[in-house]
Protein backbone atom coordinates (compact mmCIF):
# COMPACT_ATOMS: atom_id res chain seq x y z
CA UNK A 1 77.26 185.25 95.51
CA UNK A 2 80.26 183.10 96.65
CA UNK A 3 83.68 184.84 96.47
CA UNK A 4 86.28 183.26 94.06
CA UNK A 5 89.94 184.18 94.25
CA UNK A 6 91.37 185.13 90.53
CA UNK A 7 94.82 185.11 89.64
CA UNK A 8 96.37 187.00 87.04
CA UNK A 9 99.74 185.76 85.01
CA UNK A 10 101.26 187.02 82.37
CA UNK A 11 102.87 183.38 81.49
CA UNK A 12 104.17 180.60 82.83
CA UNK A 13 108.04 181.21 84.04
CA UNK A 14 108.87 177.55 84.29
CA UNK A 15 106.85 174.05 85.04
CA UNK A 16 109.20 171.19 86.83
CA UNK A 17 108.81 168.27 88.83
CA UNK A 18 110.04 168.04 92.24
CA UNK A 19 108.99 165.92 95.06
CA UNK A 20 106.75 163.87 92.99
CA UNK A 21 104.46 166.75 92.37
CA UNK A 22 104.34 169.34 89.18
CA UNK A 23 104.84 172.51 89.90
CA UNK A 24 103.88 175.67 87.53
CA UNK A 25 105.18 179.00 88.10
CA UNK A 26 103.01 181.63 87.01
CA UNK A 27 105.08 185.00 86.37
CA UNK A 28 104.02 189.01 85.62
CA UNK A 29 106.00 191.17 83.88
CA UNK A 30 107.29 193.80 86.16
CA UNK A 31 108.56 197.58 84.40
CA UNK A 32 112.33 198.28 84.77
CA UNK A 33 112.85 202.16 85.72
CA UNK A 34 115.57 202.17 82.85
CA UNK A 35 112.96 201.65 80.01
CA UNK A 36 113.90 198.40 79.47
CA UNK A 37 112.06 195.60 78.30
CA UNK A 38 109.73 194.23 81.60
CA UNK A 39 111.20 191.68 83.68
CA UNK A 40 109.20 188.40 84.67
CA UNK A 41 108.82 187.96 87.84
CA UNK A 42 107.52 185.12 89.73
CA UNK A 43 104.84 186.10 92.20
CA UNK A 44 101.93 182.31 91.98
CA UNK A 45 103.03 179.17 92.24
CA UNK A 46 100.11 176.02 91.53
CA UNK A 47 101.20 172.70 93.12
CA UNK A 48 99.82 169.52 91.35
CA UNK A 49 99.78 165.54 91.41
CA UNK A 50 100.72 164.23 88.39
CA UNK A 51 97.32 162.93 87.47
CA UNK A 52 96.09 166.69 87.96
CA UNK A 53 98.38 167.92 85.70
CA UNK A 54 97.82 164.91 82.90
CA UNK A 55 93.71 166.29 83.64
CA UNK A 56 94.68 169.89 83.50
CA UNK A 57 96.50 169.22 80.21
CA UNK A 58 94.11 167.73 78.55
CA UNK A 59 91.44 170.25 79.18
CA UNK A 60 94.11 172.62 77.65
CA UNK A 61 94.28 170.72 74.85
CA UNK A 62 90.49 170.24 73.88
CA UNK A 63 90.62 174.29 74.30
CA UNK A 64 92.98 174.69 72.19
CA UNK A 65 91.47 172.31 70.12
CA UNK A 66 87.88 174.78 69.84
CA UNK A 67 90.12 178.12 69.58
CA UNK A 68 91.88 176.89 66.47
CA UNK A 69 88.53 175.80 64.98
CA UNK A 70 86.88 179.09 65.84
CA UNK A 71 90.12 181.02 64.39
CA UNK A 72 91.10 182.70 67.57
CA UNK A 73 94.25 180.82 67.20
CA UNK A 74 96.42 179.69 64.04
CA UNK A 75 99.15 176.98 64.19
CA UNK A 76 102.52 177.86 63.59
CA UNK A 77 103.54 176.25 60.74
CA UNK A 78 107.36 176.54 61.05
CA UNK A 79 108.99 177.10 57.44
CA UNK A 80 111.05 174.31 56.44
């Protein structure tokens, strides 16, 4: 069985474009020894040409797409 390497994130800390290439930083949330609220911390970052990211969001998309229809997701309807 080939090996793969998985990465775990809590969430993305910030995307931005630098150097003509997008750039996600993927954060996990770290305990505080004070009991406070977790801090994110950024410890993955996934380096991209633009047309890789326009591919990788559209495959986000048509996911989201099938886990609102399924119900896994709901939109949030903001209340005007």
């Amino acid at each position: 069985m080939e090996h793969k390497k998985e990465i775990f994130a809590d969430g993305i800390g910030q995307i931005h474009f630098a150097g003509g290439m997008v750039r996600f930083d993927f954060v996990t949330l770290q305990p505080n020894e004070n009991g406070a609220a977790p801090t994110p911390v950024v410890n993955e970052r996934i380096i991209m040409p633009p047309q890789g990211f326009l591919g990788a969001f559209n495959s986000m998309q048509q996911l989201i797409d099938k886990l609102l229809e399924a119900g896994v997701l709901q939109k949030n309807e903001q209340a005007k």
